[in-house]
C-alpha atoms as a PDB file:
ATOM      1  CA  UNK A   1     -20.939   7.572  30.203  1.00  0.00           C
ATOM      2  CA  UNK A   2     -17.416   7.779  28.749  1.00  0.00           C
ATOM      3  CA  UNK A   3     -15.679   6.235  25.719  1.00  0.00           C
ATOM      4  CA  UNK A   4     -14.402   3.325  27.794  1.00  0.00           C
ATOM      5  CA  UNK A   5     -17.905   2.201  29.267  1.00  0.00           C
ATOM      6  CA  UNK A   6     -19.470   2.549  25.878  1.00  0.00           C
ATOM      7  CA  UNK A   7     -16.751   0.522  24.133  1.00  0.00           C
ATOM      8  CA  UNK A   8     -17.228  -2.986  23.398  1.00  0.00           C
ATOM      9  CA  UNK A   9     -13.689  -4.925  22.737  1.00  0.00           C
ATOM     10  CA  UNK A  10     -13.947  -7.755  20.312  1.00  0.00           C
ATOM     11  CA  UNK A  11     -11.352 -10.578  21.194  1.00  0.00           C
ATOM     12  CA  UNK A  12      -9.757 -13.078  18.433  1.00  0.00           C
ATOM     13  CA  UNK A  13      -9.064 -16.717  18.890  1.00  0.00           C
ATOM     14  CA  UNK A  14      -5.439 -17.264  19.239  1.00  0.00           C
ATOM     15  CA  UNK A  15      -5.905 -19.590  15.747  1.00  0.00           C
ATOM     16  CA  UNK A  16      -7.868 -16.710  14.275  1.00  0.00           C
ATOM     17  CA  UNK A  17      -4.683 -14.664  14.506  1.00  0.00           C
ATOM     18  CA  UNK A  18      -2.014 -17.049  13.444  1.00  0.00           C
ATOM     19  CA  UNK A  19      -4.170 -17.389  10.119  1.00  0.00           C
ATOM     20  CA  UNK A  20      -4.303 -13.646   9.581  1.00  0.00           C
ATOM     21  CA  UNK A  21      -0.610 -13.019  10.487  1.00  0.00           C
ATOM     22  CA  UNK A  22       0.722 -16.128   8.356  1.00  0.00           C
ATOM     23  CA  UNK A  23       2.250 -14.762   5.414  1.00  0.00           C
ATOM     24  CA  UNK A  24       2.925 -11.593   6.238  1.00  0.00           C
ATOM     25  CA  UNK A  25       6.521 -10.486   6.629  1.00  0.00           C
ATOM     26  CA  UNK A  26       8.326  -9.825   9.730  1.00  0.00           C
ATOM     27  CA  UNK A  27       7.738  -6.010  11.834  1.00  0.00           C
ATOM     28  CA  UNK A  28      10.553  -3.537  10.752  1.00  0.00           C
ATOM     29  CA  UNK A  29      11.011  -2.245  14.011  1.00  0.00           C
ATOM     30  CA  UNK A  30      13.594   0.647  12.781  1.00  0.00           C
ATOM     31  CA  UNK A  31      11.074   2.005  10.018  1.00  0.00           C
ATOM     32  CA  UNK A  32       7.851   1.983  12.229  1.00  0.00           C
ATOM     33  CA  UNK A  33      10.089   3.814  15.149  1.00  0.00           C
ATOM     34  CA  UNK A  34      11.387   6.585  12.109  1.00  0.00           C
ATOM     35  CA  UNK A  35       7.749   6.647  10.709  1.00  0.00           C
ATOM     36  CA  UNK A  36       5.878   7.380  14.425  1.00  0.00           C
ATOM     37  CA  UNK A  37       8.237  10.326  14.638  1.00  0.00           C
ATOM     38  CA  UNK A  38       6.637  11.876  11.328  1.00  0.00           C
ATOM     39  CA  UNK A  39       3.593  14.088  11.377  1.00  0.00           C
ATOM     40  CA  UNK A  40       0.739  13.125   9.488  1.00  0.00           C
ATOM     41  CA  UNK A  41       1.529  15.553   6.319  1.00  0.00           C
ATOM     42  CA  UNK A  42       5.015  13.805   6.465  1.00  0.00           C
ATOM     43  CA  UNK A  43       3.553  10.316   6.300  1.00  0.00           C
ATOM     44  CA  UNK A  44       1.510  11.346   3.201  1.00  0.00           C
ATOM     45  CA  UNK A  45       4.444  12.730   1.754  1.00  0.00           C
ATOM     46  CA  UNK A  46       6.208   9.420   2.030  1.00  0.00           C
ATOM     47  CA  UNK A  47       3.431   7.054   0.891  1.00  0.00           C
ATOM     48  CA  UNK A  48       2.946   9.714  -2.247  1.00  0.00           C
ATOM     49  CA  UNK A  49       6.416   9.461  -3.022  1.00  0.00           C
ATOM     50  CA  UNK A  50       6.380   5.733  -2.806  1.00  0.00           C
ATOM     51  CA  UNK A  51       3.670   5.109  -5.017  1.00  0.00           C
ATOM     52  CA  UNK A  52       5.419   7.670  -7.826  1.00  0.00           C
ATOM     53  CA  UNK A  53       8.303   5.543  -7.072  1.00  0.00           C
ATOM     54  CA  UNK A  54       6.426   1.971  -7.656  1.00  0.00           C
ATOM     55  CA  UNK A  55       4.479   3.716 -10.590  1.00  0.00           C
ATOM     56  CA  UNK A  56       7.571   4.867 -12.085  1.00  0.00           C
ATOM     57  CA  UNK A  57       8.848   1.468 -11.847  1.00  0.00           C
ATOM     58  CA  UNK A  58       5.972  -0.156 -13.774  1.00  0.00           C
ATOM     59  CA  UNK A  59       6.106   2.238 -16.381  1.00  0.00           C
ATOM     60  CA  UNK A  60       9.774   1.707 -17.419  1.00  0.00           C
ATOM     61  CA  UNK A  61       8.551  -2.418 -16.625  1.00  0.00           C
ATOM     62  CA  UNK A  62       6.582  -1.433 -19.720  1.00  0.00           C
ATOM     63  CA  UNK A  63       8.270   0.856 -21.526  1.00  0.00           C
ATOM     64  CA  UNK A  64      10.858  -2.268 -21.747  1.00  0.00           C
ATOM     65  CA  UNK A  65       8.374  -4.705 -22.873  1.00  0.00           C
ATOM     66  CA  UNK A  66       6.539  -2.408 -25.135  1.00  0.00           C
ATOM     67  CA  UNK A  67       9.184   0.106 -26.854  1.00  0.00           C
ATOM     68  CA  UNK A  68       6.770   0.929 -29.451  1.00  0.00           C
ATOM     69  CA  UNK A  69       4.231   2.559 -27.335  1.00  0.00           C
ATOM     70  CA  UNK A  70       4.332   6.324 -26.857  1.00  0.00           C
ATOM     71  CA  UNK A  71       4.809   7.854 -23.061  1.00  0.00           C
ATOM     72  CA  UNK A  72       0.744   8.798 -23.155  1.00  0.00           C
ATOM     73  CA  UNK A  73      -0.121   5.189 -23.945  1.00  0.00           C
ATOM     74  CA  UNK A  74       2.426   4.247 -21.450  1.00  0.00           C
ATOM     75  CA  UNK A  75       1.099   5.877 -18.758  1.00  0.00           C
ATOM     76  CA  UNK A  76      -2.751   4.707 -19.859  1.00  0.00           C
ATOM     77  CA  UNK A  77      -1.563   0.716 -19.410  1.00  0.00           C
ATOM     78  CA  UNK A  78       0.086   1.884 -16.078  1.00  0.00           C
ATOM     79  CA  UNK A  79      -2.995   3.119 -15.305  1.00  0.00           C
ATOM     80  CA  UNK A  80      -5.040   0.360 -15.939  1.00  0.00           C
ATOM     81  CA  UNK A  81      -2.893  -2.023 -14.322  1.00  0.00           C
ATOM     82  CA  UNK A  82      -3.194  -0.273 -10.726  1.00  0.00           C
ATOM     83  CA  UNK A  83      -6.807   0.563 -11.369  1.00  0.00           C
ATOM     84  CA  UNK A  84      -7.402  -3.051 -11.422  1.00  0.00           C
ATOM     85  CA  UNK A  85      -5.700  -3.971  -8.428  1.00  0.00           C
ATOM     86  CA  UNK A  86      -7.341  -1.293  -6.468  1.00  0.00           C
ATOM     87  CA  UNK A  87     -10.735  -1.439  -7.690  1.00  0.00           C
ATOM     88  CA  UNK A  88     -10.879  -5.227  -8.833  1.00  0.00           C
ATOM     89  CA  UNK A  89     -12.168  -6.008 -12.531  1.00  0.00           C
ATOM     90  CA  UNK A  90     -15.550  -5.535 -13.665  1.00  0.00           C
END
């Protein structure tokens, strides 16, 4: 028996889909044909140095609303902050 005999395909309701895609934002057609043309380390590379880049925003976010705080407790609240949207609070 091969993969396609032994692989059951699970079909959505046409309303099932319009409720998952509502909300989200259109396809960037140019950026998903520049990422397929990456190789995987590549891809890594770019999602690595986006999240430095949206960390590094947050902590100058911070640093703005709380000058007083050194660079180590800084970098604890930004921490915190993406811990909880990853993980969810306890």
């Amino acid at each position: 028996m091969n993969d396609a005999q032994t692989e059951t395909k699970f079909q959505f309701e046409p309303t099932t889909v319009a409720e998952i895609v509502r909300g989200l934002d259109p396809i960037d057609w140019v950026d998903l044909r520049l990422a397929a043309r990456l190789t995987p380390a590549q891809r890594v590379l770019a999602g690595m140095s986006a999240q430095a880049f949206a960390m590094a925003a947050l902590r100058g976010t911070f640093r703005k609303r709380f000058p007083e705080l050194s660079l180590a407790e800084l970098n604890m609240r930004v921490l915190r902050y993406v811990t909880s949207v990853q993980m969810g609070e306890i």
